[in-house]
Protein backbone atom coordinates (compact mmCIF):
# COMPACT_ATOMS: atom_id res chain seq x y z
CA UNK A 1 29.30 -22.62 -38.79
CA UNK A 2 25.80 -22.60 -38.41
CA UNK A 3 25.38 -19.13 -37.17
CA UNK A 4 27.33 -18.08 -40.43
CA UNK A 5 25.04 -20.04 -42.45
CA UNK A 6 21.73 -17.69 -40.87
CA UNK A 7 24.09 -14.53 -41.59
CA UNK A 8 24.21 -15.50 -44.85
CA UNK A 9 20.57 -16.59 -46.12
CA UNK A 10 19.33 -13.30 -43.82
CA UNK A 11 21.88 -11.28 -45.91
CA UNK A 12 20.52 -12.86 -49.35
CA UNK A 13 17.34 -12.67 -48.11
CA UNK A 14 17.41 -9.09 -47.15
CA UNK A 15 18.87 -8.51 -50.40
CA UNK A 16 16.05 -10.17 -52.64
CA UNK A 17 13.21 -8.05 -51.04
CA UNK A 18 15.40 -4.37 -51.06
CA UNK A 19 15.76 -5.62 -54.71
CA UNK A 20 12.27 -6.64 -55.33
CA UNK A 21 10.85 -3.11 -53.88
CA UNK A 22 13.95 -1.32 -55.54
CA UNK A 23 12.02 -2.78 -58.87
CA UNK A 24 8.52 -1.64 -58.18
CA UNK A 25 9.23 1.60 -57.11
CA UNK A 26 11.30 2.24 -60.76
CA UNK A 27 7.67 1.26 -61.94
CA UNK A 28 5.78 3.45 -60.33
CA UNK A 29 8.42 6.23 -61.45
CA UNK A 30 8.41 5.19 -65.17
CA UNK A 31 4.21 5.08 -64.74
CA UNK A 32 4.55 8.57 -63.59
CA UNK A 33 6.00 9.45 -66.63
CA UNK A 34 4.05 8.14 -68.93
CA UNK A 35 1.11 10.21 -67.59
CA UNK A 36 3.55 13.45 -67.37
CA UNK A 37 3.72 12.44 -71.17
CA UNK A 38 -0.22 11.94 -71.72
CA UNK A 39 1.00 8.52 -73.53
CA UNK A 40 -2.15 6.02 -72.79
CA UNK A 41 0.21 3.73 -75.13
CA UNK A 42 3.18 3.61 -72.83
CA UNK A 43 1.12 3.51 -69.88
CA UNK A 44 -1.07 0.50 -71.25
CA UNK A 45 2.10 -1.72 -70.89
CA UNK A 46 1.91 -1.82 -66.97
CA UNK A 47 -1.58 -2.63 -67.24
CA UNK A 48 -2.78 -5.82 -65.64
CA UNK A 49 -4.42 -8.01 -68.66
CA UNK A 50 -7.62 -7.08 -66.49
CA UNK A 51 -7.34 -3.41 -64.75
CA UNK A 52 -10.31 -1.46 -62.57
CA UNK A 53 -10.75 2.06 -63.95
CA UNK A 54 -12.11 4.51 -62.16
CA UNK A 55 -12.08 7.60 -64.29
CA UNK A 56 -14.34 10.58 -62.99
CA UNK A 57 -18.01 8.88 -62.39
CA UNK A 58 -17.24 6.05 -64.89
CA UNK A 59 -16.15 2.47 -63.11
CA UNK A 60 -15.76 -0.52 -64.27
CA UNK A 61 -13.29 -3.72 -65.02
CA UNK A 62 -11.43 -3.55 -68.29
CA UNK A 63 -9.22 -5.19 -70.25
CA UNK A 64 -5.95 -3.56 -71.33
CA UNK A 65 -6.47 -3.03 -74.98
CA UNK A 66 -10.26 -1.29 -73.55
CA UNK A 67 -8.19 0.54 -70.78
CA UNK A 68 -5.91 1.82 -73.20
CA UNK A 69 -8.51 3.18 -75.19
CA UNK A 70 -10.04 5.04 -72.39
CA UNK A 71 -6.65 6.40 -71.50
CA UNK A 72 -6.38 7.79 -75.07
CA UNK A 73 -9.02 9.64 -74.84
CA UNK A 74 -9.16 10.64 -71.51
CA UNK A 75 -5.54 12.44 -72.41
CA UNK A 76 -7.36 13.88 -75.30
CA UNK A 77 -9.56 15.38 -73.62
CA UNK A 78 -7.86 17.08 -70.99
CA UNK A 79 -3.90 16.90 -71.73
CA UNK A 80 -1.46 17.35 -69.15
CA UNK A 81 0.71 19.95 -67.93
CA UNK A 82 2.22 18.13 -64.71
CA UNK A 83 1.92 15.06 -63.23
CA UNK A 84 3.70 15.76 -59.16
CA UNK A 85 3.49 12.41 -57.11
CA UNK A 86 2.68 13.55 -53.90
CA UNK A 87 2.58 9.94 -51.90
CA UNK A 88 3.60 6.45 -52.28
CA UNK A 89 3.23 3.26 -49.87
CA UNK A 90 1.90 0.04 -49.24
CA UNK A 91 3.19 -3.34 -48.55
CA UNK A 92 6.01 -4.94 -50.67
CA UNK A 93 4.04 -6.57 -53.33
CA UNK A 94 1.61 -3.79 -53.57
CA UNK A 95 2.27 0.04 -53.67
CA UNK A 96 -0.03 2.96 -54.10
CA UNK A 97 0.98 6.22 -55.67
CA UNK A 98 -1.29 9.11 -55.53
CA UNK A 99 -0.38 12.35 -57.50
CA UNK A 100 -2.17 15.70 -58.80
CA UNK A 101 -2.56 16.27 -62.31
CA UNK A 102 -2.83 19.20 -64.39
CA UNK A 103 -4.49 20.01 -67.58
CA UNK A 104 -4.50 23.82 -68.54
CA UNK A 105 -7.06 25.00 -66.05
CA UNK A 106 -8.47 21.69 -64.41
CA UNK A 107 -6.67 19.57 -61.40
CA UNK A 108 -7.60 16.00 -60.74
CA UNK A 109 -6.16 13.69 -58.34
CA UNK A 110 -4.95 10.08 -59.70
CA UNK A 111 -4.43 7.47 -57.74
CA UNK A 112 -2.66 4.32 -59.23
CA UNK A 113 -2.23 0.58 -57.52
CA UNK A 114 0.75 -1.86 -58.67
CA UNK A 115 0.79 -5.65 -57.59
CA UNK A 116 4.11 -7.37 -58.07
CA UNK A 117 3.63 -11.53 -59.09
CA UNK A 118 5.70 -13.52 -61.00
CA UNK A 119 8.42 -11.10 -61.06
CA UNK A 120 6.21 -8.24 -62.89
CA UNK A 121 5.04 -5.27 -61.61
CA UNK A 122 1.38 -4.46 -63.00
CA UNK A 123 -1.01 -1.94 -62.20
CA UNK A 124 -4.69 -3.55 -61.25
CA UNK A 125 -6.47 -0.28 -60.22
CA UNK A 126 -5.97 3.34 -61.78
CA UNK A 127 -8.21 5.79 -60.51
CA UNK A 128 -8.67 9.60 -61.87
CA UNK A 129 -11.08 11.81 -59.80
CA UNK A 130 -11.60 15.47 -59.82
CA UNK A 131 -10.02 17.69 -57.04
């Protein structure tokens, strides 16, 4: 009986965590398009209340109504044509996608990091740089 018992909590175990990295990888896919889309709007909603932006030579600690903002304009300025993830990883609670963007004639390389707590999967570091 006991030995059925550990098969069991294992199995539900095993089960929570494929579930819980099932979940943040859907993230990371709906974040990726959002910035296929250019929409600093949709893309603010995974945004920690407090998120580190790193967009060309400009860094700093935002909040997500000032990280929006940024976003906005950022789009603006150089709108996209693709968005192509070209790696994800990490641990369970916190995954990394990196993917090249293109706006007409310029590529840059963003880089995005998502922390799952308390059931939500938020992104605390976005990072655009030039290629």
């Amino acid at each position: 009986m006991k030995v059925i018992n550990k098969q069991v909590i294992f199995l539900i175990f095993s089960m929570f965590l494929f579930a819980s990295f099932t979940s943040i990888l859907q993230v990371s896919d709906k974040i990726s398009e959002t910035i296929n889309k250019g929409d600093a709007k949709a893309l603010s909603e995974y945004f920690n209340s407090n998120v580190e932006l790193v967009i060309l030579d400009k860094e700093d600690i935002y909040s997500k109504a000032q990280a929006k903002l940024i976003m906005q304009s950022f789009f603006q300025k150089h709108p996209p044509t693709s968005f192509v993830v070209q790696h994800k990883g990490g641990p369970e609670d916190a995954k990394y996608c990196i993917g090249n963007y293109t706006s007409n004639n310029e590529r840059f390389r963003i880089y995005f990091l998502i922390k799952t707590s308390d059931n939500k999967s938020l992104i605390h570091l976005f990072r655009i740089e030039e290629e």
